[in-house]
Each structure stands twice: as C-alpha cells, then as structure tokens.
Protein backbone atom coordinates (compact mmCIF):
# COMPACT_ATOMS: atom_id res chain seq x y z
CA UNK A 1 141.04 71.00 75.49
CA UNK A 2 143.82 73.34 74.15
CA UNK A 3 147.59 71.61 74.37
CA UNK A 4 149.86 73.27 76.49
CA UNK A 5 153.57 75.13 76.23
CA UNK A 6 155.43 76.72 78.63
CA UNK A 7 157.58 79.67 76.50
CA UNK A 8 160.55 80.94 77.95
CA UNK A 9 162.37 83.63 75.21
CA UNK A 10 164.17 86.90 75.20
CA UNK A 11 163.94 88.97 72.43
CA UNK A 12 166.32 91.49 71.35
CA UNK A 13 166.83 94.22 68.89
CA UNK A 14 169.56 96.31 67.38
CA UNK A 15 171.64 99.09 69.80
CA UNK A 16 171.95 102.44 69.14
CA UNK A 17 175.16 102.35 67.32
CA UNK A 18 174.88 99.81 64.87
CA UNK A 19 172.86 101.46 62.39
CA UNK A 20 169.01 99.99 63.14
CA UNK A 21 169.77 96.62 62.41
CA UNK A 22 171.90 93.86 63.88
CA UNK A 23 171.15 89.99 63.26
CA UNK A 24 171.84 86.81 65.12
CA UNK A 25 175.68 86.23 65.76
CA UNK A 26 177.85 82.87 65.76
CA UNK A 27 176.48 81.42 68.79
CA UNK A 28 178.65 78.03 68.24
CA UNK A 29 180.80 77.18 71.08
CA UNK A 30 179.26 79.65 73.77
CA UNK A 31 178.83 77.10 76.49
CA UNK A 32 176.69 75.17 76.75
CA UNK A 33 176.32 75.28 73.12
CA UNK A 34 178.43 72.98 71.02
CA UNK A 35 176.77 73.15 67.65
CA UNK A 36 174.04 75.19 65.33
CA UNK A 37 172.29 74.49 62.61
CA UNK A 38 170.77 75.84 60.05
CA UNK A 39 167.05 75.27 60.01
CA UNK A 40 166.10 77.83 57.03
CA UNK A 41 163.99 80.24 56.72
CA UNK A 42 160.09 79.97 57.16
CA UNK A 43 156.86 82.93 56.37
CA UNK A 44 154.72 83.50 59.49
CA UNK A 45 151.53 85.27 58.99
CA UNK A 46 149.38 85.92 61.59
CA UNK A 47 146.25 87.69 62.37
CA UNK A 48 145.89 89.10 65.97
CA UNK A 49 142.32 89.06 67.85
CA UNK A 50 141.52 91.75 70.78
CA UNK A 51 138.76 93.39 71.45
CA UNK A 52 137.92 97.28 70.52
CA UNK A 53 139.30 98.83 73.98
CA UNK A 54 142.26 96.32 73.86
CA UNK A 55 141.41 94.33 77.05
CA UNK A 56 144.15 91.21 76.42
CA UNK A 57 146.81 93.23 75.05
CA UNK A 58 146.34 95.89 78.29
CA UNK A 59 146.86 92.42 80.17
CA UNK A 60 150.12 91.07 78.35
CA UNK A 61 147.72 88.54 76.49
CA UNK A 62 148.09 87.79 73.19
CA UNK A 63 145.71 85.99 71.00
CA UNK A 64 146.44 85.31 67.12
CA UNK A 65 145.46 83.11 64.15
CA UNK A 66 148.54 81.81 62.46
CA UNK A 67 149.90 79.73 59.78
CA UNK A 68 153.35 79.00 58.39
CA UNK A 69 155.93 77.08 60.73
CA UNK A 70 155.39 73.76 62.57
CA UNK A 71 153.00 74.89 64.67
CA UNK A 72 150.05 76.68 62.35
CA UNK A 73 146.86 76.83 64.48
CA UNK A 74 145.28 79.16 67.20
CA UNK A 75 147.04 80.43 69.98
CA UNK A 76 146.18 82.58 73.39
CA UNK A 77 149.59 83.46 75.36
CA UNK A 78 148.89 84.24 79.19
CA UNK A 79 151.84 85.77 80.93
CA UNK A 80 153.32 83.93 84.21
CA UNK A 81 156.38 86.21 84.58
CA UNK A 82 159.04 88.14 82.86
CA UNK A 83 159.84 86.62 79.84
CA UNK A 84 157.78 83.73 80.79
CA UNK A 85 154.37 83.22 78.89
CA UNK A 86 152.17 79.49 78.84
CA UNK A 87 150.97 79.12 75.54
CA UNK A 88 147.69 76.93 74.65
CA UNK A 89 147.21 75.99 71.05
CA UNK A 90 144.16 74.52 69.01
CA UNK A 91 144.13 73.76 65.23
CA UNK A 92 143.58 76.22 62.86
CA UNK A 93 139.74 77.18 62.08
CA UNK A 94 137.71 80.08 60.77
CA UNK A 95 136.41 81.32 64.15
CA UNK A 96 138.14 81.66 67.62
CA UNK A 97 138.04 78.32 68.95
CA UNK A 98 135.85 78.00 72.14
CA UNK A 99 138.36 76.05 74.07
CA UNK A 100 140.76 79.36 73.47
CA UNK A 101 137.76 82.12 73.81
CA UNK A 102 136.98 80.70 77.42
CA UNK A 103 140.86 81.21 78.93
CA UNK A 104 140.43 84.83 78.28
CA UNK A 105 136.83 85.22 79.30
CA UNK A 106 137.39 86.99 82.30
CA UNK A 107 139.23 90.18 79.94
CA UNK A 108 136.97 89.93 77.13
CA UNK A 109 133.97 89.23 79.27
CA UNK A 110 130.77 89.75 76.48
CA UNK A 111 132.76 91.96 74.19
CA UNK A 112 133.53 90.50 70.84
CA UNK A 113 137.20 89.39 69.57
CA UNK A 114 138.14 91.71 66.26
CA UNK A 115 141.41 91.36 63.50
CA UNK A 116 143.50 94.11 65.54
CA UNK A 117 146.70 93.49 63.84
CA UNK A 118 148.47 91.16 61.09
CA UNK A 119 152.37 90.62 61.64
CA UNK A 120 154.02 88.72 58.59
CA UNK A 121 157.63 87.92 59.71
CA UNK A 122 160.32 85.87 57.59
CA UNK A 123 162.42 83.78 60.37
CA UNK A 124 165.52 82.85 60.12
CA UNK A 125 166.16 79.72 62.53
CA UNK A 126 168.88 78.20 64.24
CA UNK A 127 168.48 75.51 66.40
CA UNK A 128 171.48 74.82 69.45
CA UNK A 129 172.13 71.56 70.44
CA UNK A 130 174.80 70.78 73.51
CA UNK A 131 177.37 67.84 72.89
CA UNK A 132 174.78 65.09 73.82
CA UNK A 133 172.77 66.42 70.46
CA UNK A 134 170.29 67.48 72.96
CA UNK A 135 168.35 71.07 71.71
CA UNK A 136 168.68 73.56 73.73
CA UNK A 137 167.10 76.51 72.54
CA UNK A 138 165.79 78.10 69.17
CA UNK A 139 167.46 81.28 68.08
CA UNK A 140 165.94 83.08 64.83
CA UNK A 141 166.33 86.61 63.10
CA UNK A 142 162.70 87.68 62.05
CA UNK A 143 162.16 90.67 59.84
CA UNK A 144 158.27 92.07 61.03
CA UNK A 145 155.83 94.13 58.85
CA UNK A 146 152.98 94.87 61.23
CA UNK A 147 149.77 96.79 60.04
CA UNK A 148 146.77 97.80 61.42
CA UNK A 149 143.21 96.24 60.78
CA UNK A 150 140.93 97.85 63.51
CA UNK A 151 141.01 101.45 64.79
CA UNK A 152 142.55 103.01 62.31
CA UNK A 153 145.43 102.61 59.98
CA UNK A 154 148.82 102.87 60.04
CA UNK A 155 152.31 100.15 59.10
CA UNK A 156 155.44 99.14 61.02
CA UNK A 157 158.34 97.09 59.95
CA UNK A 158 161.88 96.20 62.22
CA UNK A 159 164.12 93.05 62.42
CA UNK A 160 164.33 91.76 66.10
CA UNK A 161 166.16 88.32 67.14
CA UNK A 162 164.60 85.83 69.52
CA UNK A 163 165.88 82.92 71.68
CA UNK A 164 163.44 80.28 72.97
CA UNK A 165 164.46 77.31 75.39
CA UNK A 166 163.33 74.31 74.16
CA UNK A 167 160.67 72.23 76.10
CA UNK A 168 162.37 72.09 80.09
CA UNK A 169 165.27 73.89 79.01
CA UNK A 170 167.42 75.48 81.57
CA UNK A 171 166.51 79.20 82.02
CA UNK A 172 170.39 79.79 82.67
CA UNK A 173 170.94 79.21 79.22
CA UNK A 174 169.62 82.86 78.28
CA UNK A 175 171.91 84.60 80.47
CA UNK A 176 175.14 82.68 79.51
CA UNK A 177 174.15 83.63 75.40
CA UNK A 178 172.85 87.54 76.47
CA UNK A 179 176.89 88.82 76.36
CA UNK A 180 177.61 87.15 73.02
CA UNK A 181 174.01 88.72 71.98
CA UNK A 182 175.19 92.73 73.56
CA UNK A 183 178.57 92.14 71.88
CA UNK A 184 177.07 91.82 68.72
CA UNK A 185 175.47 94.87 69.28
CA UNK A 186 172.08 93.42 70.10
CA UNK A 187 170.16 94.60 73.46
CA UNK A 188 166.84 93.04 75.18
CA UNK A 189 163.88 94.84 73.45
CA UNK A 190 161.58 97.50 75.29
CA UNK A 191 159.04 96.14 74.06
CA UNK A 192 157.74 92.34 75.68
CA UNK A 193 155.73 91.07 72.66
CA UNK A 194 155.51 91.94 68.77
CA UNK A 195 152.36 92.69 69.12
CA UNK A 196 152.63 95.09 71.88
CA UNK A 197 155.39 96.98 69.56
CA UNK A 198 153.21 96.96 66.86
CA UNK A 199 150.59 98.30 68.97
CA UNK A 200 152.62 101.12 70.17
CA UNK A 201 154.34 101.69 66.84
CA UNK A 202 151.03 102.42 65.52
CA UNK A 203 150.13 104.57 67.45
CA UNK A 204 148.00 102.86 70.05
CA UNK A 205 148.00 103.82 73.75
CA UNK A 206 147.08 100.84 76.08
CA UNK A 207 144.82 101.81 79.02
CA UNK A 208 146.71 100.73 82.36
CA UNK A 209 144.98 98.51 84.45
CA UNK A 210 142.95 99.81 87.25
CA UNK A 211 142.62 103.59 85.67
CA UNK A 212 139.91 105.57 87.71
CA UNK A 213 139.37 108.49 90.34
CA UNK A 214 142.62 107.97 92.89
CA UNK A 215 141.66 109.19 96.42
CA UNK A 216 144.95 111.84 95.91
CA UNK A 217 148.49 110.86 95.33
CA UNK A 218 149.69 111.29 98.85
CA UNK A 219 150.18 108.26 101.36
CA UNK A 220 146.45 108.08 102.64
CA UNK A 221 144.33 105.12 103.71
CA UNK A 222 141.95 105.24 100.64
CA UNK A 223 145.28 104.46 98.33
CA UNK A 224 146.54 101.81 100.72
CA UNK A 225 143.57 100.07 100.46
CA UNK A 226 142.93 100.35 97.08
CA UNK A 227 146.26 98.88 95.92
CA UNK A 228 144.90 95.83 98.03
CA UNK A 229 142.19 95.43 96.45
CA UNK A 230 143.22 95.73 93.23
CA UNK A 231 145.84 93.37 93.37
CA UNK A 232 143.04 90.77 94.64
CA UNK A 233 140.53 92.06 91.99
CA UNK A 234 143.45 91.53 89.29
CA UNK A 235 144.13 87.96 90.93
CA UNK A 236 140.66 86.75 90.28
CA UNK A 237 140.94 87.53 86.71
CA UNK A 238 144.84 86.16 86.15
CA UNK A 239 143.82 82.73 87.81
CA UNK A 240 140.60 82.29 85.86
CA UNK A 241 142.21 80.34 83.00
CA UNK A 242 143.84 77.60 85.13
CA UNK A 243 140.83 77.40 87.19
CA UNK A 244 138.84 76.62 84.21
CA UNK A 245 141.80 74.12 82.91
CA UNK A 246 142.37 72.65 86.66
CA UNK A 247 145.82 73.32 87.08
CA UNK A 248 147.09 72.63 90.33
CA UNK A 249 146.21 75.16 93.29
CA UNK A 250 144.78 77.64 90.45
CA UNK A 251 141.39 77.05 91.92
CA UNK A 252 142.67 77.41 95.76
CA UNK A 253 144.30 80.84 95.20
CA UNK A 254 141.52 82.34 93.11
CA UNK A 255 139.15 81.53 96.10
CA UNK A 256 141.90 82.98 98.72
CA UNK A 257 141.74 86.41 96.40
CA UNK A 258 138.19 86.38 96.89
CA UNK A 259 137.76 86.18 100.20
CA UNK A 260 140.65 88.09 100.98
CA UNK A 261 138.56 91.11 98.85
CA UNK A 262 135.37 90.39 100.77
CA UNK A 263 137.52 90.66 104.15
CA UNK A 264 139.05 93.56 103.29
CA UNK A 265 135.21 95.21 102.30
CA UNK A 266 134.07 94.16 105.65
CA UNK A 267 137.29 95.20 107.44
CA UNK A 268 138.22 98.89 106.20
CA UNK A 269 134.36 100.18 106.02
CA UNK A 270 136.00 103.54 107.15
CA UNK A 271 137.92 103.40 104.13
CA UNK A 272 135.16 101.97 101.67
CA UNK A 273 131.22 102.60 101.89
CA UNK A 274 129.78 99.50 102.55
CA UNK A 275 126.51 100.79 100.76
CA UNK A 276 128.66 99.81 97.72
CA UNK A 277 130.34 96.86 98.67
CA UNK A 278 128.22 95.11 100.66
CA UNK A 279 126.25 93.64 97.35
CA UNK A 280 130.06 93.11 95.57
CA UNK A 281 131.17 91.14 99.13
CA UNK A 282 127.87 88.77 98.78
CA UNK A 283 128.71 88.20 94.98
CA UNK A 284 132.20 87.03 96.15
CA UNK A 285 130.42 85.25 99.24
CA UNK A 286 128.65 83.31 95.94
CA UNK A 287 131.76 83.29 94.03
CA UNK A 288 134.01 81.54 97.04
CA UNK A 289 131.57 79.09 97.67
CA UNK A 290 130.98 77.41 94.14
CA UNK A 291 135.46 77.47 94.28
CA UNK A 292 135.15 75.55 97.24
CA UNK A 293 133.25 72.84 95.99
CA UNK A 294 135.98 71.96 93.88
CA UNK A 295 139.15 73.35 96.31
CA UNK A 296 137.43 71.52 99.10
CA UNK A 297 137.06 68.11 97.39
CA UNK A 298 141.03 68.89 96.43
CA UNK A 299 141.64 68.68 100.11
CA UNK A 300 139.85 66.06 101.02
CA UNK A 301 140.78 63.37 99.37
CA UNK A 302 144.78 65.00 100.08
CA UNK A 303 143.76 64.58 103.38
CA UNK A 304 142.00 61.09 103.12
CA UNK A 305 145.27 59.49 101.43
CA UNK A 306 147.56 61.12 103.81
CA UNK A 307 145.68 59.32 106.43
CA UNK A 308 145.44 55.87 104.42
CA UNK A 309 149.03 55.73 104.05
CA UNK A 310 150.27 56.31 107.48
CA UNK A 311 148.05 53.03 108.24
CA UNK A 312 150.28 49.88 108.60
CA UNK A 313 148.87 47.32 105.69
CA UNK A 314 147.44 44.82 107.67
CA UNK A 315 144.75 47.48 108.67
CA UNK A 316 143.98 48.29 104.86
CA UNK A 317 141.20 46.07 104.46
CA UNK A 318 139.69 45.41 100.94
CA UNK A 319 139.94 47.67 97.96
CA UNK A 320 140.57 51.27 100.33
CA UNK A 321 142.45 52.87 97.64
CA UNK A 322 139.93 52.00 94.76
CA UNK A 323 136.88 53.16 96.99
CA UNK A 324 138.58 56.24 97.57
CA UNK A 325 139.24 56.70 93.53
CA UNK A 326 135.97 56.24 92.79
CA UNK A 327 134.63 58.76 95.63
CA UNK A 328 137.18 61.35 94.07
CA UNK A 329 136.57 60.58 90.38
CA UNK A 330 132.89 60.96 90.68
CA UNK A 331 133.24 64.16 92.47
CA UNK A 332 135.67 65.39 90.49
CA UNK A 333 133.60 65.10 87.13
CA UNK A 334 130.47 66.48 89.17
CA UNK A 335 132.77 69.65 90.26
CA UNK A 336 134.71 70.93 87.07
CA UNK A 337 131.57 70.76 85.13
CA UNK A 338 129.99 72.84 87.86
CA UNK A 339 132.50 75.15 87.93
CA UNK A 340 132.35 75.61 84.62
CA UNK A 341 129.20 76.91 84.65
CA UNK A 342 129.67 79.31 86.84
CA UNK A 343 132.86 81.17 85.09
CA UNK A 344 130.89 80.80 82.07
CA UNK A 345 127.78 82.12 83.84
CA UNK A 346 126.29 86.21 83.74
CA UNK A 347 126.63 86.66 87.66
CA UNK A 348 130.59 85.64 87.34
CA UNK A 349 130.83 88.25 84.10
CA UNK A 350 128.46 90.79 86.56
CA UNK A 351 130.75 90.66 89.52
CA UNK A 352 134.01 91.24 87.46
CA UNK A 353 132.09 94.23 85.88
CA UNK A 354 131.06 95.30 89.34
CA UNK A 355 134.30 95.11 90.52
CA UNK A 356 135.81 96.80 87.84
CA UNK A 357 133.51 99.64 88.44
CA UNK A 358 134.11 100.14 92.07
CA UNK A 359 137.90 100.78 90.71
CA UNK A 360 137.09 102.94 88.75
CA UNK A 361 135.17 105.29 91.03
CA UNK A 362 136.09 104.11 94.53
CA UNK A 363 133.04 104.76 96.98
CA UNK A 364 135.87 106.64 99.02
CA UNK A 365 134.70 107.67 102.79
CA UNK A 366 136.00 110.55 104.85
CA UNK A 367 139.06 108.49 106.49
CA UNK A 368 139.99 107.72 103.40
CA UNK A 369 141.92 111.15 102.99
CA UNK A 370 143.63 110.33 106.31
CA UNK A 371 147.41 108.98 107.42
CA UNK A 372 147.32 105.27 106.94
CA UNK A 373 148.78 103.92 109.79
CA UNK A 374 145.69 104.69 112.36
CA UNK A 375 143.30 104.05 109.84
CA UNK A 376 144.53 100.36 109.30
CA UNK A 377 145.87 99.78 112.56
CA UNK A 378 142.21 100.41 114.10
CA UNK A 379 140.49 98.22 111.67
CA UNK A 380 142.66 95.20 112.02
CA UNK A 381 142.92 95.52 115.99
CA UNK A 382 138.49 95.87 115.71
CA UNK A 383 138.45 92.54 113.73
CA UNK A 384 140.79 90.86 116.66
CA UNK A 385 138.32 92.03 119.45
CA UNK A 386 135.70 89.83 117.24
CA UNK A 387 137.91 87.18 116.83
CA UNK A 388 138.95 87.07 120.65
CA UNK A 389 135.12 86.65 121.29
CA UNK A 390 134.78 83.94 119.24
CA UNK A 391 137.81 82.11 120.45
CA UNK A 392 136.30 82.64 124.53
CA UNK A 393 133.11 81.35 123.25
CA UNK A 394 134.15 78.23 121.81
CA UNK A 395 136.69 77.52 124.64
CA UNK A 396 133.79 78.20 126.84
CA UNK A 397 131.26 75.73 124.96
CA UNK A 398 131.13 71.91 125.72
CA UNK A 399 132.14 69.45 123.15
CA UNK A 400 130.05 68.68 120.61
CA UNK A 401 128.32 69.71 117.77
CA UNK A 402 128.28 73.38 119.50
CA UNK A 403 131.67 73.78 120.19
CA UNK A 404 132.58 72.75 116.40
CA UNK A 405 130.36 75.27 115.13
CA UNK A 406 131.81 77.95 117.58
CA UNK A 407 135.28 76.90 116.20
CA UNK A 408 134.52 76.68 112.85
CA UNK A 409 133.24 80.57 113.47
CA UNK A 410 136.61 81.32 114.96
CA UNK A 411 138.37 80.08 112.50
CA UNK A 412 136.59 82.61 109.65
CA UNK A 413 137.28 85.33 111.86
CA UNK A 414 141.06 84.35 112.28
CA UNK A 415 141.57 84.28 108.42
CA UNK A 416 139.86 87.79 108.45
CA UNK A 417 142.51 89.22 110.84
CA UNK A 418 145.46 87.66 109.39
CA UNK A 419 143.91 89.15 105.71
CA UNK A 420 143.63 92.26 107.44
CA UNK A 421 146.73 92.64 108.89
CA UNK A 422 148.54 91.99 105.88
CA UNK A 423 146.48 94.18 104.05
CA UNK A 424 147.72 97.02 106.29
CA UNK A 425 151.49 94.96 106.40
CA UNK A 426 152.89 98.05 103.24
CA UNK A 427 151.60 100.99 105.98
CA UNK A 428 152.60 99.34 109.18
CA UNK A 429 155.43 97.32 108.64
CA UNK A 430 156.70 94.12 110.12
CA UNK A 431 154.79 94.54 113.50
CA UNK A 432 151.82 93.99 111.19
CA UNK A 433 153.45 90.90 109.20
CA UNK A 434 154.56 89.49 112.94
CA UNK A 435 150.62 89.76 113.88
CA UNK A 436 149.02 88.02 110.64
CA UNK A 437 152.23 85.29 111.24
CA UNK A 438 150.31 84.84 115.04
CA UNK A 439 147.03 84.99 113.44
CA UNK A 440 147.64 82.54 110.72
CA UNK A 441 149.00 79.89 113.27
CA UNK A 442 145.39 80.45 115.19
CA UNK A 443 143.98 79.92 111.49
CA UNK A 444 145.76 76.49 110.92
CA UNK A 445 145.04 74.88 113.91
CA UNK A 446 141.29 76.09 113.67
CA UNK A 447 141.47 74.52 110.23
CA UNK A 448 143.03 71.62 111.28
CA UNK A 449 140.14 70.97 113.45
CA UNK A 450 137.55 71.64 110.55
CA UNK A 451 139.15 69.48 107.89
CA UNK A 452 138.83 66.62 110.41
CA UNK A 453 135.08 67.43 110.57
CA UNK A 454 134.63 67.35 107.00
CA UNK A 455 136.72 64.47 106.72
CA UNK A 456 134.39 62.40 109.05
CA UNK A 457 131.97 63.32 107.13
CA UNK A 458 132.79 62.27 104.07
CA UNK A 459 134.47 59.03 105.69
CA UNK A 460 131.02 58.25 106.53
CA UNK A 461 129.59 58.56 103.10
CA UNK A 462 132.55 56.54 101.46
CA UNK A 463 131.78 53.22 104.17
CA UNK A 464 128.36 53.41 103.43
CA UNK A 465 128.86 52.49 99.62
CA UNK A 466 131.44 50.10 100.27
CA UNK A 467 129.25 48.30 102.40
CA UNK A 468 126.71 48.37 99.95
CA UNK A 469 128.96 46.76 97.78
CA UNK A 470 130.04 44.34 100.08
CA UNK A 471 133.24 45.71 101.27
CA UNK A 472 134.76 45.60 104.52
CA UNK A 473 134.00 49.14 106.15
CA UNK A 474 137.05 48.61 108.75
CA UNK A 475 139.81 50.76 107.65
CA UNK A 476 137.41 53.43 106.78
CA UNK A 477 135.71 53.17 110.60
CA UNK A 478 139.52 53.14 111.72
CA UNK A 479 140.03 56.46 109.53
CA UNK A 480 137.44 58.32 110.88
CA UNK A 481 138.47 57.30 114.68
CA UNK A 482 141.74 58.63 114.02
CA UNK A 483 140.28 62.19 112.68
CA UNK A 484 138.24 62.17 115.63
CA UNK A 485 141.13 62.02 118.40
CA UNK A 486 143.19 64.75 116.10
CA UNK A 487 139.93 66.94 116.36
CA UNK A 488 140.39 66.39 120.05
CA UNK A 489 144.25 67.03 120.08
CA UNK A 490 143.26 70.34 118.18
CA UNK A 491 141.16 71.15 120.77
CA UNK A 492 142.97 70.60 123.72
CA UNK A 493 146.31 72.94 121.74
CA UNK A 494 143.71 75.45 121.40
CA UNK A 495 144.26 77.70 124.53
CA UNK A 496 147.91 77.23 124.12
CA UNK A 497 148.16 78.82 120.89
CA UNK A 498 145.48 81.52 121.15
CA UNK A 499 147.38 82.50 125.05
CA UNK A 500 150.32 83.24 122.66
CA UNK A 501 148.64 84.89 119.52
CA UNK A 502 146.40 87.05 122.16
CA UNK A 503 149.80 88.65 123.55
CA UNK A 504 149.47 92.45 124.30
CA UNK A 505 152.58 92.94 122.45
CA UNK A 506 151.49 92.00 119.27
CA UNK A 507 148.77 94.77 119.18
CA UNK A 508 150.88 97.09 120.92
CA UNK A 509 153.16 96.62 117.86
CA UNK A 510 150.65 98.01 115.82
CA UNK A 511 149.38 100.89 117.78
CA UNK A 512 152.83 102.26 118.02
C-alpha cells in the first residue's frame, strides 16, 4: 500500500508591479517563526501521467513520476479542499505502480495513463523552525520550465514560491506569513497546481466536469435536479480512493451518495425518464449493497463494543473482547478483499460510464422545463404518502418477525423522503430542510430498531463459536437480551415520533 501525506501549501507568484518576478522574503522573526535556514538548492524533474482527454487534471488530480529531493518516487495527489491535497507515494519504477493506478481508477476508468507534461524546477528551500527548534513549514523559490509531451507541443517557464506546513502543522501559520509574502510583492497564484498552469500555459483547455445538454439556463426542475445528481454522481467517484484504502467513513458516505442517486431516480420520475434510469438505479441497488457488506460490519462491531462496555465487569465472562476481535478481523479481511473486487470490477467501471452518460444527455421529461418549486414539492410530499403507509402498517402488525420486516420497510422509505426533501431543500428552502430534519429523526429510530436486529443476529453467530471453543456464552446471551428490550423501547417511541413527523404543518410548509 502507498504511504500517506496530508499537504497543506500556498503557492504564490510575483504581482503586477514588480516586474514578473519576486522571490521568497526574510521570513525570520514573523511569529511564530524564530529562525530559517538555509537548506540549498535541489533539481526536481518530473514526468506527469494523465490520460488523452485529461480526466485527473479536469479533477484537481495530479499524478507524476519524479526524482531529485528527499522524496523521489511516484506520486497521485487527490484534492480534499482548498489548498489541501493527501498525497500517496510509492518508490520509483518504470511503470505506474498498481497501488497508485487503482486510487484514480474511477477518472481513468480503462483509458491508459500517457507522459502529458515534464516540469524541471530548481528549488530553493528554507526550512522555519519556532523557538522549540520545532519545523514549522517549508518555504522554497522554484524556477519551472514546463513542456509538453502529449497533444501537441508547446514550453512554459515562471518562478513561483511555495510554503508547506510540515507534518500536523498549524494551518494558521499560512495566514500569519501571507502579509510578509503580499509585502514583498508576492500574491496567491491563480493557478492551484504547476501542472494545471502548465496545462493552461500551453494551451490546454480542461473540460469542466459534468459538460452536456442543460435542460435551459433558467430556474427549472430539470436543472435543480440535475445539480443533485451530479453532486452525488461526483461523490461516488471522489470517495472511491479511500474506500479502496479504508479510511474511516469513506466507505459509509460513498454508499449514502449512492442511494441518495437511486432515491432521487425513483423520486423525481417527472423530472427524469425512468426508461433510462431505472437500469442505472439497479446498478447502484448492486453497487450499495456490496458497500454495505463492509459499512455494515463497520457498525456492527461499533455497536457490539458500545454494548460490551456499558456492561459492569463482573458480567464480562471469559475472553468477550478477544471473541469479538476475532469475529471482526475475520470479517474484515473477507470484506476489503471483496470490495476490492468490485471497484476493480467492469460493472463498477460500466455504471460510472453509465452515469456519466446520463449527464451528458439528461433523459429530460416534460416537467422538467417547469418552475421548481411544484415540481419538487409534489414528488417529495408523493414519497411521504408511501412512507405514511408503511409506518400504519407496521404499527398495525403484531410483534414479530412481521412487524420487523414492516419496519425495516419503513425505515427505507423514511431515508427516501428525507433524501428527497433535501434534494428539493436549494428550490424550497428551509420548510424543506425542517421536513428532511422530521424525516431523518423517523429514519434513526427506524434504524435504531434494525441495527438491534442485525446485532442479534450476529450475537448469535459469535456465542455459537465461543461455545465451540469452550467459552462461556453468558455475556454474549446477556448482549443480545439487552438489544432485544431496546428493539422493544424503539417500538413502543414509534407512534410518538411519527405523530410529530406526520404534522400537517410540515407539508403545508412545502406546498406554500
């Protein structure tokens, strides 16, 4: 696996009047900074990888072969914000390394990676230090020659100066040094990456994300609901790389932007032909369901040692916490490696390119050239009429297997109004953010109530090996007691909650 670095930098080039070129000023004694030295001057040459249409550099991703400087090798940049960029590494080899080519998979999708661009830069580098000796940032002065090596030809050359936080640096740092920076006639750069200014200074025009047929440039349904579902489309692609690595919640939200697409296919059918989306919404159906092997095993065992520890110790009976470890360990190798395969898989690469396409050339219906406000407001109060059904019907079912299938049903229909209502939250303002608030309660507690399920179940599995082993069962029979009187608790707050969600005056809100 690639390492990992968070880079936080500002770059900067000369202002208007000080003749094109302006280097790095005295930054000694510009709190925090008590001292800098002189670190020399190093040759960077690197060798930038896109493909022919530019897919990574359209999505502020950078990947390039470099050597020179302390940290020669591969690297892939994925932005997280403004300034902000996590950059994965892996040592220096003739090809793109795998563990690199797989982070931007869901860009590049089967296209190959080409030489785009070669940047050679001599840096200048200070390093600051406070008055502990502890470094806080890297400063340099690089002078750039950028040329072409795909799609044509064409050279650049400019001097810019860069600041970098060292490793958990304080991000205040880069405002208190930006006035010393202006007054020495420096100013941030337009441009957020070298490569992206060599791009543009040689003559390349990035397509913007999403391009396609618009339904018109006035405020109509169609564009409402295609901003929505681009942002979710774009989601899916932006969290691939940390749901491939495992970082924390990556694989949660990428299957929330999935189903929050699929919702709003289902939901604004007025809007969208569902000749055409139907086939995308039971890809993502697919797609949610091999994240939640992995997102639900995430929860479980969250759940599971939430529960253990609220148990005083004389009721944790024999090795609990190591049962539970090996449960989740074994589970957790079985999952990653199956989901995997499945970003790595031609039905993941189809979808995106199916999804893509329906961007492109929406499969716009008649109400999509109508006022928003109607439009939404009509589709998000129709999903609530389905979702007050379901709620009646479970109330009205005994308890049992029945009713938890009724409320497991009324809890997907919940999450589709609350997505729908805060799909439509930009066109109808905050009485449609108060109703997905009312909705999402209904959600939780539904949710509540189907963790506990799942919980039992897996409860279940866990004291059957440890009694095959010849553990005591006890605290895991206690556990699953416990999740069956909160199941009941969940139950009996049920028509509390839903009396207050179902409130006239929340749909009145958004009829107005």
């Amino acid at each position: 696996m690639a390492d990992t670095v968070r880079e936080i930098e500002r770059k900067y080039e000369a202002g208007g009047d000080t003749g094109g070129a302006a280097g790095l000023p005295d930054l000694s004694g510009a709190a925090p900074v008590a001292r800098v030295a002189d670190r020399g001057t190093v040759e960077l040459d690197a060798v930038y990888y896109d493909t022919a249409d530019h897919r990574l550099a359209a999505a502020g991703i950078t990947l390039r072969r470099r050597t020179g400087g302390s940290d020669a090798g591969w690297h892939v940049k994925l932005p997280v914000a403004p300034g902000v960029r996590d950059e994965f590494r892996a040592p220096l080899s003739a090809g793109v390394p795998r563990s690199l080519a797989s982070l931007v998979r869901s860009r590049t999708r089967r296209a190959p990676l080409v030489p785009l661009i070669r940047l050679v830069s001599r840096r200048d580098v200070r390093h600051l230090f406070d008055e502990q000796g502890t470094l806080l940032a890297e400063a340099s002065t690089d002078e750039v020659t950028a040329t072409r090596l795909t799609g044509g030809e064409g050279s650049t050359a400019w001097t810019e100066v860069e600041v970098e936080l060292a490793q958990g640096g304080d991000p205040a740092l880069l405002d208190a040094l930006e006035p010393h920076l202006r007054a020495a006639g420096l100013r941030p750069s337009k441009a957020p990456s070298k490569l992206a200014r060599a791009l543009a200074e040689t003559g390349t025009h990035l397509p913007e994300p999403g391009n396609g047929r618009r339904p018109s440039s006035k405020d109509d349904a169609g564009r409402h609901v295609l901003a929505y579902v681009r942002e979710q489309v774009e989601a899916i692609a932006a969290l691939d790389p940390g749901a491939r690595r495992g970082t924390e919640d990556a694989v949660h939200q990428m299957r929330v932007a999935t189903r929050r697409l699929r919702s709003a296919f289902r939901t604004f059918g007025k809007v969208l032909d569902r000749r055409v989306t139907d086939p995308l919404g039971q890809e993502l159906k697919w797609l949610a369901g091999e994240l939640g092997v992995d997102r639900d095993r995430e929860v479980l065992v969250e759940r599971l040692r939430d529960r253990l520890d609220e148990l005083p110790r004389p009721l944790v009976r024999g090795p609990v916490r190591a049962r539970l470890r090996i449960w989740s360990g074994r589970r957790r190798i079985e999952t990653r490696r199956r989901l995997t395969a499945v970003l790595d898989g031609e039905r993941y690469l189809a979808l995106l390119d199916g999804l893509d396409a329906l961007l492109a050339d929406p499969p716009l219906r008649p109400a999509a050239a109508r006022p928003p406000a109607p439009v939404l407001a009509k589709a998000v109060l129709s999903d609530y009429a389905r979702l007050a059904a379901r709620v009646e019907h479970a109330l009205a079912t005994d308890p049992g297997t029945g009713r938890d299938t009724a409320l497991h049903d009324a809890r997907k229909a919940a999450k589709r109004v609350r997505y729908a209502a805060e799909a439509a939250a930009p066109a109808l303002g905050k009485p449609a953010k108060k109703f997905a608030r009312e909705m999402k309660a209904v959600q939780s507690l539904l949710g509540d109530h189907q963790d506990s399920l799942m919980a039992r179940t897996a409860l279940g599995t866990i004291a059957a090996q440890a009694a095959l082993a010849g553990e005591s069962a006890f605290t895991f029979g206690l556990l699953y007691g416990r999740e069956e009187r909160q199941a009941e608790r969940d139950e009996r707050e049920l028509p509390q909650v839903w009396a207050r969600a179902s409130q006239e005056r929340w749909r009145e809100g958004l009829a107005d």
